[in-house]
PDB file of N, CA and C in Angstrom:
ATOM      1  N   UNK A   1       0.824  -1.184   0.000  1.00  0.00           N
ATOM      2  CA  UNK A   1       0.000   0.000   0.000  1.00  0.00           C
ATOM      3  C   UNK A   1       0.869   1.248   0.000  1.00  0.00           C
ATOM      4  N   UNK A   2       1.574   0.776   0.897  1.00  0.00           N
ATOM      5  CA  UNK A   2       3.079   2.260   1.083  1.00  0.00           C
ATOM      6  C   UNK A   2       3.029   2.742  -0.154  1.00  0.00           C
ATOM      7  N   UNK A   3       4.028   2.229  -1.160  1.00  0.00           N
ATOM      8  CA  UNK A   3       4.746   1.532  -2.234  1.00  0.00           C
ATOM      9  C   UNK A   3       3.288   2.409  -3.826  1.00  0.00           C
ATOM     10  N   UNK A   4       2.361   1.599  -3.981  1.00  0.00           N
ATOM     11  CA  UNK A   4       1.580   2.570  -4.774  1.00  0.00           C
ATOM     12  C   UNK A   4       1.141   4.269  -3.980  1.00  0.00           C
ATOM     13  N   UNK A   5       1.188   4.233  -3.026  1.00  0.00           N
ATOM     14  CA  UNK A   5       1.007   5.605  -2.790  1.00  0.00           C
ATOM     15  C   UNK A   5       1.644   6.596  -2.742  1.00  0.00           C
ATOM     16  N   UNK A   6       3.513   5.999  -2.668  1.00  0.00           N
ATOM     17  CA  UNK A   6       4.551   6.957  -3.426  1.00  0.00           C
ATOM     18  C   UNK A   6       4.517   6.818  -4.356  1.00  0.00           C
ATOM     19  N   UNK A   7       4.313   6.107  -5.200  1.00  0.00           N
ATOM     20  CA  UNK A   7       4.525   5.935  -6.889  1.00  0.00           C
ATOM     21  C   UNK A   7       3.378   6.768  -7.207  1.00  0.00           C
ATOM     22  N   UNK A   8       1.632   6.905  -7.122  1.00  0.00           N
ATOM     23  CA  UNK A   8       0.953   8.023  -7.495  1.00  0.00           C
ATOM     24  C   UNK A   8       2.154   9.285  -6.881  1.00  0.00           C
ATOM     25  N   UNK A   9       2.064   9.711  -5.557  1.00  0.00           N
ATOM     26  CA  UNK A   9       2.637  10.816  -5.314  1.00  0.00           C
ATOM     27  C   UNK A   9       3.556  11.516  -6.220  1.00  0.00           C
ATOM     28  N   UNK A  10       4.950  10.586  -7.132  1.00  0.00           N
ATOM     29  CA  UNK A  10       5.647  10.962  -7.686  1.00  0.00           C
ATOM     30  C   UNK A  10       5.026  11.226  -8.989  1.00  0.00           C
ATOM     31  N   UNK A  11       4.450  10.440  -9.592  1.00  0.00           N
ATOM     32  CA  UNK A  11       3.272  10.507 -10.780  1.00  0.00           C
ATOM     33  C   UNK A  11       2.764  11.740 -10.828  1.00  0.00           C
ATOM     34  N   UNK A  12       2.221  11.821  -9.852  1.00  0.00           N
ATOM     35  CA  UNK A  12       1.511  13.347  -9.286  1.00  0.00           C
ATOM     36  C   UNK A  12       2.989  14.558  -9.774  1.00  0.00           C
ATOM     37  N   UNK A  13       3.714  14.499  -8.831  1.00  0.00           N
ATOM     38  CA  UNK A  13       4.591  15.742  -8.870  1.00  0.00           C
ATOM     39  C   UNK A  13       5.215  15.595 -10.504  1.00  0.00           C
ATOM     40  N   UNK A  14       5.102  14.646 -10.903  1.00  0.00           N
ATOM     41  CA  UNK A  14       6.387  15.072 -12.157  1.00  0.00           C
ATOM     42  C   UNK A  14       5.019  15.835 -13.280  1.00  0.00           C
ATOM     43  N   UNK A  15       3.954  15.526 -13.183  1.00  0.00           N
ATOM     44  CA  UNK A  15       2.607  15.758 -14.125  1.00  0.00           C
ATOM     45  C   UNK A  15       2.123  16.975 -13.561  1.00  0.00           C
ATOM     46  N   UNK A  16       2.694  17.453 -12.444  1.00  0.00           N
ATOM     47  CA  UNK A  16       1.842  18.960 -12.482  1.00  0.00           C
ATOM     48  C   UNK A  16       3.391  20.198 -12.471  1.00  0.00           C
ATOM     49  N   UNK A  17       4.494  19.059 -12.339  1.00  0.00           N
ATOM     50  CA  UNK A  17       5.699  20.276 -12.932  1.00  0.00           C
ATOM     51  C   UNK A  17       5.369  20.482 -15.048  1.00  0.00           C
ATOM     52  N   UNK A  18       5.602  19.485 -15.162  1.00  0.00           N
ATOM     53  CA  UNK A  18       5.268  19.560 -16.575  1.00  0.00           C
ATOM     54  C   UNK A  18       3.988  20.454 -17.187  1.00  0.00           C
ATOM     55  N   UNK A  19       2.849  20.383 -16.260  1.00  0.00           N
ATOM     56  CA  UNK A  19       2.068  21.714 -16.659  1.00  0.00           C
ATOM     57  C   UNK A  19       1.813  23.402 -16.290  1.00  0.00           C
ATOM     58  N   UNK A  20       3.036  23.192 -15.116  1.00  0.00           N
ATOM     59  CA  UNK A  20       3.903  24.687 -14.467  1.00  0.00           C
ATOM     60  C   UNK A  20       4.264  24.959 -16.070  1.00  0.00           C
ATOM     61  N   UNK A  21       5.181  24.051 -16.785  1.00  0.00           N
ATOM     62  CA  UNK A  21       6.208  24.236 -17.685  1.00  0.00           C
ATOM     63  C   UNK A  21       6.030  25.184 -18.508  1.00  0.00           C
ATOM     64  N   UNK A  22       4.280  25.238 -19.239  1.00  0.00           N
ATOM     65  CA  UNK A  22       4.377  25.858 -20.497  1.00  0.00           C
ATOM     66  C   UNK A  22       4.440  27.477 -20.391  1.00  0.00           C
ATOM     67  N   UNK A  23       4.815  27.980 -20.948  1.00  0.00           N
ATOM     68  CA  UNK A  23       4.570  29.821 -21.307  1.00  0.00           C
ATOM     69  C   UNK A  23       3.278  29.971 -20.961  1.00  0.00           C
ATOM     70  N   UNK A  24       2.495  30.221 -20.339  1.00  0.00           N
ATOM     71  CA  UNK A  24       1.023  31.117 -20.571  1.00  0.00           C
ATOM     72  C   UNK A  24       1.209  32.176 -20.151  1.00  0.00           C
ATOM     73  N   UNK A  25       0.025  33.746 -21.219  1.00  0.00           N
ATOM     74  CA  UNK A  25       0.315  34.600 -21.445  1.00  0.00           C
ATOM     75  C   UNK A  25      -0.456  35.208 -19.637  1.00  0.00           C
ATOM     76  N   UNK A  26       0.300  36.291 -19.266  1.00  0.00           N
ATOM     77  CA  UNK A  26      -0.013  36.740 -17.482  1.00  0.00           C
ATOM     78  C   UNK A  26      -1.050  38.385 -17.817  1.00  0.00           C
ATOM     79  N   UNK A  27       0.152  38.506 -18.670  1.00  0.00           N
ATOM     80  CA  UNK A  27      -0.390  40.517 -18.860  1.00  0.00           C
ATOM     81  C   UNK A  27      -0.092  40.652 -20.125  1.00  0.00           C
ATOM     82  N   UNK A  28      -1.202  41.587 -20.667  1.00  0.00           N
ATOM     83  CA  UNK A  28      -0.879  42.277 -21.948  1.00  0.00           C
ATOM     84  C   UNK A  28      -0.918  43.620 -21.763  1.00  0.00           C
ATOM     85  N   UNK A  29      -0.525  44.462 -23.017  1.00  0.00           N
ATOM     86  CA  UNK A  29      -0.771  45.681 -23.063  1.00  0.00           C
ATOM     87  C   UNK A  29      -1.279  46.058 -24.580  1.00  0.00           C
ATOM     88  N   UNK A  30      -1.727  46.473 -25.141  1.00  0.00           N
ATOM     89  CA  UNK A  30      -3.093  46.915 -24.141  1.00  0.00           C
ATOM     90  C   UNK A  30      -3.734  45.757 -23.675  1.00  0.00           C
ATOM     91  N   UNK A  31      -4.274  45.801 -22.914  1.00  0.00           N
ATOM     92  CA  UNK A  31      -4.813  44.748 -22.248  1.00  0.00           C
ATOM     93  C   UNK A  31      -6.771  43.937 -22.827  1.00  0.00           C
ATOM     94  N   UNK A  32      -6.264  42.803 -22.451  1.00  0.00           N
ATOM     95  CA  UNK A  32      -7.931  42.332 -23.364  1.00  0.00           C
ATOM     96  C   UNK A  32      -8.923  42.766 -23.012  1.00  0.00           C
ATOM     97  N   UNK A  33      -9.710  42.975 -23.681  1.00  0.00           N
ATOM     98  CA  UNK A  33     -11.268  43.671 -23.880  1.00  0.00           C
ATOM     99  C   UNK A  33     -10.685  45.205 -23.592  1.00  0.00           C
ATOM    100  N   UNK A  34      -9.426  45.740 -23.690  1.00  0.00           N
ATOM    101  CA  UNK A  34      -9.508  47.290 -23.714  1.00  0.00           C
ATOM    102  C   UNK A  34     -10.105  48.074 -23.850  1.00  0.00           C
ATOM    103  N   UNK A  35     -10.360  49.530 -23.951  1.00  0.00           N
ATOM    104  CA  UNK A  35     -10.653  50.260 -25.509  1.00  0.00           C
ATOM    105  C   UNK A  35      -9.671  51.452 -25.112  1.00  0.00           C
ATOM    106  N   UNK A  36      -8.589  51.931 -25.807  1.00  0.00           N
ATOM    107  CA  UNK A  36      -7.568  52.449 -25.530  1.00  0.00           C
ATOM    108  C   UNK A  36      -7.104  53.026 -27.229  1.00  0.00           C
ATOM    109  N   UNK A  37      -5.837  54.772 -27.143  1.00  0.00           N
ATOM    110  CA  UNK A  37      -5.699  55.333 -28.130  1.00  0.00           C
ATOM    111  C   UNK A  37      -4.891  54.295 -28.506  1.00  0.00           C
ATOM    112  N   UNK A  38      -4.569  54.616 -29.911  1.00  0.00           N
ATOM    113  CA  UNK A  38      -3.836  53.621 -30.489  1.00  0.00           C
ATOM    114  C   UNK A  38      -2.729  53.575 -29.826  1.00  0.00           C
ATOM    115  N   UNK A  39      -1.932  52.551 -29.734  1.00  0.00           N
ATOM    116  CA  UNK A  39      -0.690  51.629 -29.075  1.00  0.00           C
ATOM    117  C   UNK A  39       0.237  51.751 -30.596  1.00  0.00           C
ATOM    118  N   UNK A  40       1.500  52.234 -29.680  1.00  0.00           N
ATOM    119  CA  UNK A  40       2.624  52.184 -30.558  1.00  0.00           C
ATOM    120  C   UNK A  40       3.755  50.907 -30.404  1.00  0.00           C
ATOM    121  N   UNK A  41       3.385  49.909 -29.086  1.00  0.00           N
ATOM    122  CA  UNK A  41       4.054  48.710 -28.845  1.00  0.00           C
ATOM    123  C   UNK A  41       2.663  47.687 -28.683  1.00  0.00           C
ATOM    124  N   UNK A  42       2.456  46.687 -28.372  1.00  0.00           N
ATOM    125  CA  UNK A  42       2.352  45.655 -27.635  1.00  0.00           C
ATOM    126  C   UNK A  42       3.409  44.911 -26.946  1.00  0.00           C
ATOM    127  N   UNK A  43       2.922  44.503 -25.232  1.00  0.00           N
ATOM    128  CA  UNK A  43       3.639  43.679 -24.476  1.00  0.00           C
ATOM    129  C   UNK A  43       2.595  42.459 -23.847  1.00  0.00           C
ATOM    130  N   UNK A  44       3.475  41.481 -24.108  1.00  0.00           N
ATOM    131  CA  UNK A  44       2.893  40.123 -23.518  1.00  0.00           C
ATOM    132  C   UNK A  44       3.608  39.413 -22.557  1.00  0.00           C
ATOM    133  N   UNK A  45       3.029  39.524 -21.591  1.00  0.00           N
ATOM    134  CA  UNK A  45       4.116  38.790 -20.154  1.00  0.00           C
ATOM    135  C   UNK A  45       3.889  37.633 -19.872  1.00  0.00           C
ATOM    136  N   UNK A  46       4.371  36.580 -20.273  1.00  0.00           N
ATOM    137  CA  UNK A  46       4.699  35.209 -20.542  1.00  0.00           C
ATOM    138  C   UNK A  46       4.832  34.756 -18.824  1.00  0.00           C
ATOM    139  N   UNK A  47       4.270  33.215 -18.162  1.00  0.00           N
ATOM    140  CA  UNK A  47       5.036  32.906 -17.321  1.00  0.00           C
ATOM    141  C   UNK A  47       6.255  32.186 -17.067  1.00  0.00           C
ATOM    142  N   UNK A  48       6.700  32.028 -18.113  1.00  0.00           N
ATOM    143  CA  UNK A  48       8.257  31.288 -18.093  1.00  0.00           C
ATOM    144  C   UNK A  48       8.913  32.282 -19.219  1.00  0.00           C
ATOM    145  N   UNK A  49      10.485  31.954 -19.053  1.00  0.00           N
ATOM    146  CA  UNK A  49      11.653  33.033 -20.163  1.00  0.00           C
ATOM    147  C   UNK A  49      10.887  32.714 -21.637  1.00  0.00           C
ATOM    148  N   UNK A  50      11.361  33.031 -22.316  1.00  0.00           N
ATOM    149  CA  UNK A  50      10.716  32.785 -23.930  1.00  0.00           C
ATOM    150  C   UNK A  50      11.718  32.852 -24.513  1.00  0.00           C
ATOM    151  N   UNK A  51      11.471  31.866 -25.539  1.00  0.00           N
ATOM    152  CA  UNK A  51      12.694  31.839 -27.101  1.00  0.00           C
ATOM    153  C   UNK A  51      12.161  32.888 -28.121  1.00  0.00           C
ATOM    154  N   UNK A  52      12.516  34.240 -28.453  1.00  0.00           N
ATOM    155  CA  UNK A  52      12.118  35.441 -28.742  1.00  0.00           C
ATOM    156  C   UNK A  52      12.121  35.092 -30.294  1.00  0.00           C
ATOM    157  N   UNK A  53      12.971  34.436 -31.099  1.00  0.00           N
ATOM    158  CA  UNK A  53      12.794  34.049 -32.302  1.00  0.00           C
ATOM    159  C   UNK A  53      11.986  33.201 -32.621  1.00  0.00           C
ATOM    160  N   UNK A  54      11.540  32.155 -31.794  1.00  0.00           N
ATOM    161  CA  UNK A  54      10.626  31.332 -32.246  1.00  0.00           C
ATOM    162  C   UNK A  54       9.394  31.769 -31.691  1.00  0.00           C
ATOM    163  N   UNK A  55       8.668  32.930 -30.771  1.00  0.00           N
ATOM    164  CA  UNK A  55       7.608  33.192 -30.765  1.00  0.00           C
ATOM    165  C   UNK A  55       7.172  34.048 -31.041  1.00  0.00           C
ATOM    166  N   UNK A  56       5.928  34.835 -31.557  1.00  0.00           N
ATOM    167  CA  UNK A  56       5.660  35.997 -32.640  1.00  0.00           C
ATOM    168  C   UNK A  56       4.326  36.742 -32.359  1.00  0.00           C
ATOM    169  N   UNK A  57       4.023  37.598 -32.654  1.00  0.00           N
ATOM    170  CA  UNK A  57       2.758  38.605 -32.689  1.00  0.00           C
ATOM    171  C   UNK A  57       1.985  38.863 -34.217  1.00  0.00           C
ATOM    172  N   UNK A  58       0.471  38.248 -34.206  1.00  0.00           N
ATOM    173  CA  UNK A  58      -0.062  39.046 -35.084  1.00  0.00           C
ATOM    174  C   UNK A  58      -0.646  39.484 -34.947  1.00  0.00           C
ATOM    175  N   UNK A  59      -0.528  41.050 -35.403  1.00  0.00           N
ATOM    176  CA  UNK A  59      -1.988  42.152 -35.621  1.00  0.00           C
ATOM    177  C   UNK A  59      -3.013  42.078 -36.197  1.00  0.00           C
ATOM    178  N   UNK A  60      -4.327  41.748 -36.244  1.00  0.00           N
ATOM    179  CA  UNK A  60      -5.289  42.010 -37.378  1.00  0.00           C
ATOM    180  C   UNK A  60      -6.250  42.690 -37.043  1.00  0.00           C
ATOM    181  N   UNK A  61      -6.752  43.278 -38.028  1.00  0.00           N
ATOM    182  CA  UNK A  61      -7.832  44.411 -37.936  1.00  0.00           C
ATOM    183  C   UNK A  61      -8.817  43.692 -37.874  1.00  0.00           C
ATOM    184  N   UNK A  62     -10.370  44.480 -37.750  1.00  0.00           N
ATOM    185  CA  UNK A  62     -11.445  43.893 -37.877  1.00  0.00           C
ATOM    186  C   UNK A  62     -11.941  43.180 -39.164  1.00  0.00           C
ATOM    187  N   UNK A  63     -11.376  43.610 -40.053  1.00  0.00           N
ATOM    188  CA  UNK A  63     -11.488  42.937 -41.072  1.00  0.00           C
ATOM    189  C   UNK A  63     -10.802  41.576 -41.145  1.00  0.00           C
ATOM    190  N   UNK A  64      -9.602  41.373 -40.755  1.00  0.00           N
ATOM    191  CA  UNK A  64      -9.284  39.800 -40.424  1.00  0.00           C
ATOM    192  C   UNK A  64      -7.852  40.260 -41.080  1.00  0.00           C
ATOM    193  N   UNK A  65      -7.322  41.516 -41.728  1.00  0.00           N
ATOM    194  CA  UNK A  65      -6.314  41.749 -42.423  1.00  0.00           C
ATOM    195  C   UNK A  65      -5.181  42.257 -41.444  1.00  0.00           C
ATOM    196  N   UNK A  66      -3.878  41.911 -41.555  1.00  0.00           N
ATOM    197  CA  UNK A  66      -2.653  41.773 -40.932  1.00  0.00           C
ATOM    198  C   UNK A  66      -2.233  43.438 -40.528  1.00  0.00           C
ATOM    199  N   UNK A  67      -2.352  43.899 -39.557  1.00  0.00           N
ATOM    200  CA  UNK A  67      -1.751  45.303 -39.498  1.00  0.00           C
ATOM    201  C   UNK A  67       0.199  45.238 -39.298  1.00  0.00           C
ATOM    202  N   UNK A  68       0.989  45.872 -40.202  1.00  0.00           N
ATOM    203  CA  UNK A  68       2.404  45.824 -39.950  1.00  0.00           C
ATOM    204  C   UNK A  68       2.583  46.217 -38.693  1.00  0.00           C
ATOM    205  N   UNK A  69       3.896  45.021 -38.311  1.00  0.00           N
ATOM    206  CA  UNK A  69       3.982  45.256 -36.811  1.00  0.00           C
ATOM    207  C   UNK A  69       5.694  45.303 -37.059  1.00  0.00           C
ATOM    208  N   UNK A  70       6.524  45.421 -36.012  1.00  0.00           N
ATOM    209  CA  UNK A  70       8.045  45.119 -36.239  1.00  0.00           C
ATOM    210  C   UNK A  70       8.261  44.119 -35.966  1.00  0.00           C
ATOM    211  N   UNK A  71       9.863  43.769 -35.636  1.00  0.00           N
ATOM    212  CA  UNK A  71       9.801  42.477 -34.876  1.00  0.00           C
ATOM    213  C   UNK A  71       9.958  42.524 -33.457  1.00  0.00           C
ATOM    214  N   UNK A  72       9.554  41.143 -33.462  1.00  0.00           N
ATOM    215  CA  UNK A  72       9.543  40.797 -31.418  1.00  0.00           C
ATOM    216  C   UNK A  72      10.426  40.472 -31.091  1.00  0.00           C
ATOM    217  N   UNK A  73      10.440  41.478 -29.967  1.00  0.00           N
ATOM    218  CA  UNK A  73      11.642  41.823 -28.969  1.00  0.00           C
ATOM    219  C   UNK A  73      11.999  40.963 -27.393  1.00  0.00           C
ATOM    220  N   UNK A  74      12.658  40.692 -26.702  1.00  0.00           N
ATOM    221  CA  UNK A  74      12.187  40.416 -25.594  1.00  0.00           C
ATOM    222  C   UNK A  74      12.555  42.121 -24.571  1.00  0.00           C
ATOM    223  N   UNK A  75      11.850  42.212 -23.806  1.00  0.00           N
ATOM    224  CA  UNK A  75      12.104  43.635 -23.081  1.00  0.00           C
ATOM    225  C   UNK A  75      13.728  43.144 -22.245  1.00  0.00           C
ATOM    226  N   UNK A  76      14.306  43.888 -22.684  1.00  0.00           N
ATOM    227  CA  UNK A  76      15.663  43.715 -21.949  1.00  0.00           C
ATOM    228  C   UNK A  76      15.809  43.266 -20.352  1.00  0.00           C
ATOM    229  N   UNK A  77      14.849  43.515 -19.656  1.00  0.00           N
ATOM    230  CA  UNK A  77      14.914  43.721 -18.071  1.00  0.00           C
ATOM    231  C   UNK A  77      13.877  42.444 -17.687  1.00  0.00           C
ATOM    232  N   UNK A  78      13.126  41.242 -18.809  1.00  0.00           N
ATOM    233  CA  UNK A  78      12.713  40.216 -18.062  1.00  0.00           C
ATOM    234  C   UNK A  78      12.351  39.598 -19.411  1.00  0.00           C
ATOM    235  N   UNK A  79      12.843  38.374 -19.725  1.00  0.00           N
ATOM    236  CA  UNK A  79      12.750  37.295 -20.466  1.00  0.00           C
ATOM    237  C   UNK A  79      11.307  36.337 -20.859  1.00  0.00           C
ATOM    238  N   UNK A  80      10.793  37.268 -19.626  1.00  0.00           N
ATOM    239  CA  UNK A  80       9.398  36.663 -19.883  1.00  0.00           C
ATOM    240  C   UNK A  80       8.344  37.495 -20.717  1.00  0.00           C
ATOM    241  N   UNK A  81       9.303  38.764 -21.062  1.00  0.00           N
ATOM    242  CA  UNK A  81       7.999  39.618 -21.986  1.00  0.00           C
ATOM    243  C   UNK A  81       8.168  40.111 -23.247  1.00  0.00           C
ATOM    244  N   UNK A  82       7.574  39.893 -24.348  1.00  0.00           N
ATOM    245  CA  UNK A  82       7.652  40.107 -25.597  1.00  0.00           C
ATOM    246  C   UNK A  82       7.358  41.486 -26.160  1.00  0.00           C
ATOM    247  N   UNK A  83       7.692  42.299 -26.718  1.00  0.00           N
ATOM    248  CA  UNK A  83       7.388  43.692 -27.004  1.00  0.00           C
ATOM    249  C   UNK A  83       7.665  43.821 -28.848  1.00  0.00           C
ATOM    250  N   UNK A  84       6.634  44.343 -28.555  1.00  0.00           N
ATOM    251  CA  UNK A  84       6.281  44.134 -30.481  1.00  0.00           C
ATOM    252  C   UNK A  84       6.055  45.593 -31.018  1.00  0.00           C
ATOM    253  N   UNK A  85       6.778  46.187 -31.802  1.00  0.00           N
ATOM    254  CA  UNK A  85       6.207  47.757 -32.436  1.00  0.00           C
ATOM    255  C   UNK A  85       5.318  47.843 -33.544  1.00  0.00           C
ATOM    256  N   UNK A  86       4.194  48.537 -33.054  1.00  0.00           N
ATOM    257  CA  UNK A  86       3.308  48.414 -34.367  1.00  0.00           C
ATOM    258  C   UNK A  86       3.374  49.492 -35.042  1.00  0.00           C
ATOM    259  N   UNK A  87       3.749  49.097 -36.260  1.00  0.00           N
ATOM    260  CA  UNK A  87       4.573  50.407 -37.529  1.00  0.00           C
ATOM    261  C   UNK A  87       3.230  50.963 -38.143  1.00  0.00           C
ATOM    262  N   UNK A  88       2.181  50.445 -38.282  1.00  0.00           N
ATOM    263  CA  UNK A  88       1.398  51.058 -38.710  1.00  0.00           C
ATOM    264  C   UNK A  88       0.517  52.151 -37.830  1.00  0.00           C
ATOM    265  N   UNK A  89       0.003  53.344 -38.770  1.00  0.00           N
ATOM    266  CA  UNK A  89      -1.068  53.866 -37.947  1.00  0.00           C
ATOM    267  C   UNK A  89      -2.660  52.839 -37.640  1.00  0.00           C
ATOM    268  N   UNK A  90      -3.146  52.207 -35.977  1.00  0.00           N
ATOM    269  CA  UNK A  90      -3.694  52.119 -36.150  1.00  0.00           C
ATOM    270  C   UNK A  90      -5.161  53.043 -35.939  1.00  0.00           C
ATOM    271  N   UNK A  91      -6.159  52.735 -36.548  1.00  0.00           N
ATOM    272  CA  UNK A  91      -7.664  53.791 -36.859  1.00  0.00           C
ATOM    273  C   UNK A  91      -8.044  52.897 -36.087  1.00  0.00           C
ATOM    274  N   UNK A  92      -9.773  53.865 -35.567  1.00  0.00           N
ATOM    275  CA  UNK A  92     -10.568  53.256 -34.778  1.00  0.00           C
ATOM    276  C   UNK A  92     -11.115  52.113 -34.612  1.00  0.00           C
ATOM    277  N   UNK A  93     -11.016  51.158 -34.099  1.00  0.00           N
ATOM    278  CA  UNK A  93     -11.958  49.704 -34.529  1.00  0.00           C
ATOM    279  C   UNK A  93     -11.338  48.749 -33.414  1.00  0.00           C
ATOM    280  N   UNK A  94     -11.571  47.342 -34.113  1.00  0.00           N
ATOM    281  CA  UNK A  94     -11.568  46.349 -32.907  1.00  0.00           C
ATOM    282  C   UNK A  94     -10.059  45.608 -33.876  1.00  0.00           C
ATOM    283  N   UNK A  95      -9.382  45.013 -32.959  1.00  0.00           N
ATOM    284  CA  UNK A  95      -7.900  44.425 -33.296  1.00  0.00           C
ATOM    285  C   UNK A  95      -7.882  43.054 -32.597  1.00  0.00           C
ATOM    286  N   UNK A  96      -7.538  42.328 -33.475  1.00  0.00           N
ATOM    287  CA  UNK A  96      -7.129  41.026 -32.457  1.00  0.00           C
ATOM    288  C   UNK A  96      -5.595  40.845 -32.798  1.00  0.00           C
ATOM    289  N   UNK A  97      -5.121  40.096 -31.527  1.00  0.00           N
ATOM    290  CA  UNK A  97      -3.840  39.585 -31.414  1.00  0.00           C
ATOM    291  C   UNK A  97      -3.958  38.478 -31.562  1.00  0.00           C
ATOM    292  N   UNK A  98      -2.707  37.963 -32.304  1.00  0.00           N
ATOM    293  CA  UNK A  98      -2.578  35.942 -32.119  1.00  0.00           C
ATOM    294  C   UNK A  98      -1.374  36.066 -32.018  1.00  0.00           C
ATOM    295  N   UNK A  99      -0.780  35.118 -30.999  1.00  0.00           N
ATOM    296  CA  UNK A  99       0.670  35.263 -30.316  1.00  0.00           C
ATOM    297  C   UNK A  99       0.614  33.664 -29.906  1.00  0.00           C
ATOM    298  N   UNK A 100       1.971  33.216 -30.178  1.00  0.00           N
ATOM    299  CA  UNK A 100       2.632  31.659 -30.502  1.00  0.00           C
ATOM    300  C   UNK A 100       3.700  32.514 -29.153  1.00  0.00           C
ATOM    301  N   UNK A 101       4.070  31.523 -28.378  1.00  0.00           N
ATOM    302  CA  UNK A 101       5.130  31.610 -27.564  1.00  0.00           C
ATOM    303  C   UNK A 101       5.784  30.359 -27.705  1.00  0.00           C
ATOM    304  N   UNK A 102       7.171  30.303 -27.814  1.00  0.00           N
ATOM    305  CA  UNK A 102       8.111  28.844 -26.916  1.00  0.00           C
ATOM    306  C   UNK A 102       8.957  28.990 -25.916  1.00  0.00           C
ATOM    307  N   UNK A 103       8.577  28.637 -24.807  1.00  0.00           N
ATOM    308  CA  UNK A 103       9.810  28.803 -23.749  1.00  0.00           C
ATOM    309  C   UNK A 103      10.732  28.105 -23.858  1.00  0.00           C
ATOM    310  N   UNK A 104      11.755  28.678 -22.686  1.00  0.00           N
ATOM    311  CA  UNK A 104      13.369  28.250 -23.030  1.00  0.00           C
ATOM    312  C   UNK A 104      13.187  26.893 -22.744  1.00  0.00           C
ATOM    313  N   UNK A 105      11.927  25.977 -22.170  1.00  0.00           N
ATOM    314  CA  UNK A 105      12.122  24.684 -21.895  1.00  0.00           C
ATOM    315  C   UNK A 105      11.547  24.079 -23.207  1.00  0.00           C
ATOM    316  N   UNK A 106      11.202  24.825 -24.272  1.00  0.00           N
ATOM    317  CA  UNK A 106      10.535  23.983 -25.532  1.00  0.00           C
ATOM    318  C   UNK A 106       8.996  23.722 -25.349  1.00  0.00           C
ATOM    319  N   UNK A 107       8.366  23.972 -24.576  1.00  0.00           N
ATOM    320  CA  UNK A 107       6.690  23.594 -24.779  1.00  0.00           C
ATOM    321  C   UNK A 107       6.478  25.132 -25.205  1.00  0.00           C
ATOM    322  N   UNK A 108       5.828  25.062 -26.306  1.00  0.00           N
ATOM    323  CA  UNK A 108       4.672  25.977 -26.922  1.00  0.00           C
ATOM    324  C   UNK A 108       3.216  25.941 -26.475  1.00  0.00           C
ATOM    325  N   UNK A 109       2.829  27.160 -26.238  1.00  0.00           N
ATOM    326  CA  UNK A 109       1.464  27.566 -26.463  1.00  0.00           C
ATOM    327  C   UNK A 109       0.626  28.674 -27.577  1.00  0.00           C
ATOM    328  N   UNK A 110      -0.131  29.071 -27.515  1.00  0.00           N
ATOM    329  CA  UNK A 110      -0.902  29.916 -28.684  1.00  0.00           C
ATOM    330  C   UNK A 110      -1.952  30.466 -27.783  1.00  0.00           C
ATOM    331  N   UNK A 111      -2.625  31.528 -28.262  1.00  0.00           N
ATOM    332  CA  UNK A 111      -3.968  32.319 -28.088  1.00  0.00           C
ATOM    333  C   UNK A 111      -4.128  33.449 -28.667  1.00  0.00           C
ATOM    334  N   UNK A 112      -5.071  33.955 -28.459  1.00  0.00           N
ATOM    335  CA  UNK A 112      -5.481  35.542 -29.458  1.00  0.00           C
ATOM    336  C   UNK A 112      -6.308  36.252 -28.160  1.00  0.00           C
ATOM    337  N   UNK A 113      -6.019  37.542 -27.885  1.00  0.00           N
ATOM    338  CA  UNK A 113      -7.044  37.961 -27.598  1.00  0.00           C
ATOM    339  C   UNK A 113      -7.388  39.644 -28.318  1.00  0.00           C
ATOM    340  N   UNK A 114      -8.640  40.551 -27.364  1.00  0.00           N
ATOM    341  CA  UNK A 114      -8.801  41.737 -29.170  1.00  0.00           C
ATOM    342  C   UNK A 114      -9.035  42.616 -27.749  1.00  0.00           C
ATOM    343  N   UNK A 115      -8.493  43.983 -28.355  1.00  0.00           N
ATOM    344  CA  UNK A 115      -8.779  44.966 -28.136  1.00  0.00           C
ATOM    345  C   UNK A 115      -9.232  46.342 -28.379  1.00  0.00           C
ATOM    346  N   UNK A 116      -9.769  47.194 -28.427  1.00  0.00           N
ATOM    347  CA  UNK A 116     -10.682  48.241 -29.221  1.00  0.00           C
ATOM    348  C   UNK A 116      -9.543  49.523 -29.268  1.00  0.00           C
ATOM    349  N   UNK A 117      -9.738  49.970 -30.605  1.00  0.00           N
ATOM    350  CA  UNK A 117      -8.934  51.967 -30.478  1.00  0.00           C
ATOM    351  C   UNK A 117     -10.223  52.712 -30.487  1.00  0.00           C
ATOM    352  N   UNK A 118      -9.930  53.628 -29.969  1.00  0.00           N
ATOM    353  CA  UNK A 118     -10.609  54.727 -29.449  1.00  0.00           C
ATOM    354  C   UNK A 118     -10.311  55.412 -30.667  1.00  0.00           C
ATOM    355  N   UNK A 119     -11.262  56.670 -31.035  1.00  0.00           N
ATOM    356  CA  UNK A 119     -11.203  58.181 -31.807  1.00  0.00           C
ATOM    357  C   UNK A 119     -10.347  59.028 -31.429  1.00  0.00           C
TER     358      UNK A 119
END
């Protein structure tokens, strides 16, 4: 009885480090469901470091079309946050983000979320 009840226990701990593991996104800026003047960056605060080349930002307008963004940065002062310049002017309307992360341990995640510009 001992004997299976350390073996779940360890079962247990190695299966809920492995789902500590992945990147999920903490904070954005602008932040979801916003409505805010147009943004000249986006930041996404990851909970683990991130591999800055292999994870990315897309802009799209309400129309579903790609707004130019620069490339993604990690913010110099924490590994966990991505900072993206958006080169275009954006106009009033609704924007969604879709952002791919990989942390430095290799598990990937994905999500989108949208935020509104103001007049």
């Amino acid at each position: 009885m001992r004997t299976s009840t350390f073996a779940l226990a360890v079962i247990g701990y190695l299966f809920s480090n492995a789902a500590f593991a992945h990147a999920h996104l903490r904070a954005e800026t602008p932040a979801a469901s916003a409505a805010v003047q147009a943004p000249t960056a986006l930041t996404l605060t990851f909970s683990e470091g991130l591999e800055p080349g292999l994870s990315g930002v897309v802009l799209e307008n309400s129309g579903g079309a790609s707004v130019k963004t620069g490339d993604v940065s990690l913010d110099s002062a924490n590994d966990k946050t991505l900072v993206v310049p958006v080169q275009a002017k954006l106009v009033p309307g609704d924007y969604t983000v879709g952002w791919h992360a990989l942390s430095k341990d290799g598990h990937s995640t994905r999500g989108t979320y949208q935020f509104k510009v103001l007049r």
